[in-house]
Protein backbone atom coordinates (compact mmCIF):
# COMPACT_ATOMS: atom_id res chain seq x y z
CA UNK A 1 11.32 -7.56 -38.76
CA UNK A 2 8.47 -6.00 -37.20
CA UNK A 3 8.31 -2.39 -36.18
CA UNK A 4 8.53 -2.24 -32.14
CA UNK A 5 7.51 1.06 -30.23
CA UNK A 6 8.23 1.48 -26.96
CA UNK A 7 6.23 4.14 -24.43
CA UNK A 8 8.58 5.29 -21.89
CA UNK A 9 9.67 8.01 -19.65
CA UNK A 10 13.43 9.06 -18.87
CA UNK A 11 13.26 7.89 -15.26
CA UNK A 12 12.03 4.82 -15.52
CA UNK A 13 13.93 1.82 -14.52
CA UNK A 14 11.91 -0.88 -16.19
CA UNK A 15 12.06 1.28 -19.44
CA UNK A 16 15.82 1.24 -19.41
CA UNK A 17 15.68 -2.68 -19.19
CA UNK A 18 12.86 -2.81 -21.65
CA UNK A 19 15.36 -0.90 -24.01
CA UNK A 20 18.98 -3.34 -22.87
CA UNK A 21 17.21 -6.40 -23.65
CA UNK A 22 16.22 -5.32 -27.23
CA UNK A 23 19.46 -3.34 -27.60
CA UNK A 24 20.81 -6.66 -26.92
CA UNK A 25 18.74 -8.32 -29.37
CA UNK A 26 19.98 -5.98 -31.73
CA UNK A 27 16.27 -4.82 -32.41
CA UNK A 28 15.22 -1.02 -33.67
CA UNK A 29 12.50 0.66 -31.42
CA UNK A 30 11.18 3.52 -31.64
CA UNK A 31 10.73 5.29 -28.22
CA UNK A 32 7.81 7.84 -27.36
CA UNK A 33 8.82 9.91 -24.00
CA UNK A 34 5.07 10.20 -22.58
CA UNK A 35 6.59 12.33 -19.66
CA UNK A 36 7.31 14.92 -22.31
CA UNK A 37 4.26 14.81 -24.47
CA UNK A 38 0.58 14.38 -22.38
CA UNK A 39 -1.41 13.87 -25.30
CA UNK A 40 1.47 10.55 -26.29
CA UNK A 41 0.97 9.42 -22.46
CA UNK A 42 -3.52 9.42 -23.21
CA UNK A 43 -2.81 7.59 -26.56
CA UNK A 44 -0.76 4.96 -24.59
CA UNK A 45 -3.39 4.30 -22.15
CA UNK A 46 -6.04 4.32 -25.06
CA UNK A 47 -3.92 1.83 -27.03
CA UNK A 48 -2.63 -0.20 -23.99
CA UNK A 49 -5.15 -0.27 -20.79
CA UNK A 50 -2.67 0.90 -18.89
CA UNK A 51 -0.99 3.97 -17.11
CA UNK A 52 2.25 2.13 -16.59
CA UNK A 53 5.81 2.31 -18.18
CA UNK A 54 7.08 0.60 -19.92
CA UNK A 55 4.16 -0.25 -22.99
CA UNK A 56 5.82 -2.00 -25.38
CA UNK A 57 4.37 -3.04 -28.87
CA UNK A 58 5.82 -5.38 -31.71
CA UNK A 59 4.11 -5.04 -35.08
CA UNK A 60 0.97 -2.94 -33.62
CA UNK A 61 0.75 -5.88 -30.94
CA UNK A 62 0.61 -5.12 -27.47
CA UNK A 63 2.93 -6.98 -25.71
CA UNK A 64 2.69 -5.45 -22.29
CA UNK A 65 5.91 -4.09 -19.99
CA UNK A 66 9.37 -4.90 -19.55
CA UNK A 67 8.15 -7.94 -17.47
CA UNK A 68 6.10 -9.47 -20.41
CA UNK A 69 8.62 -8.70 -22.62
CA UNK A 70 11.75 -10.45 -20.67
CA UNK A 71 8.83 -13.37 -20.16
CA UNK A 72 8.01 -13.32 -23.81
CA UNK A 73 11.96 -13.80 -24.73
CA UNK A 74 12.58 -16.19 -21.87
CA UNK A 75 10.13 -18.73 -23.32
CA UNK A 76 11.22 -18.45 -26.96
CA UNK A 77 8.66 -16.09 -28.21
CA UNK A 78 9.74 -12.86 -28.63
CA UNK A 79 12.08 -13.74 -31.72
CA UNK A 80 9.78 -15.34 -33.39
CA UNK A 81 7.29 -12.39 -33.05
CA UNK A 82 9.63 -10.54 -34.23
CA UNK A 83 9.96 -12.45 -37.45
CA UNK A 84 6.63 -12.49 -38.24
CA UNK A 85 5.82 -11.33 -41.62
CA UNK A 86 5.00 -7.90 -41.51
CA UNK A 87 1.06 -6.92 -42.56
C-alpha cells in the first residue's frame, strides 16, 4: 500500500473528513499539523501549490484536498492508487 501523508491543522473541518474517509478505508496516514510547525506549513505549499488544508498525498503524489480525495474514491480511483506498487 502506498504511504499517504496528510497536511492538516486541528481545526479544520475538511481535515477531519479527509482523515474519516481513510479511517474508513482502513488506510495509515501520516498527519503533519502545519498550524504547529511554520516551516511544515512552507514545505506544504512548496510541495502542493497551495495554502489550503487539507493537502493530501498518496505515494509522493499529490492528490489535492478532502474534495479531490472523496472525488478520487467516488469514481473508483483512490483504491487502486492505493495499490499501486510502491517505487
Amino acid at each position: 500500500m502506498q504511504a499517504v501523508t496528510l497536511y492538516s491543522t486541528r481545526v479544520c473541518g475538511f481535515c477531519s473528513r479527509a482523515k474519516a474517509l481513510l479511517e474508513a478505508k482502513r488506510v495509515p496516514y501520516t498527519e503533519i499539523m502545519v498550524d504547529l510547525d511554520p516551516a511544515r506549513r512552507e514545505e506544504m505549499v512548496q510541495k502542493s501549490g497551495r495554502h489550503t488544508v487539507p493537502q493530501i498525498f498518496i505515494g509522493g503524489r499529490h492528490v489535492g484536498g478532502y474534495v479531490d480525495l472523496y472525488l478520487l474514491d467516488r469514481h473508483g480511483g483512490l483504491d487502486p492508487l492505493l495499490a499501486e506498487p510502491i517505487r
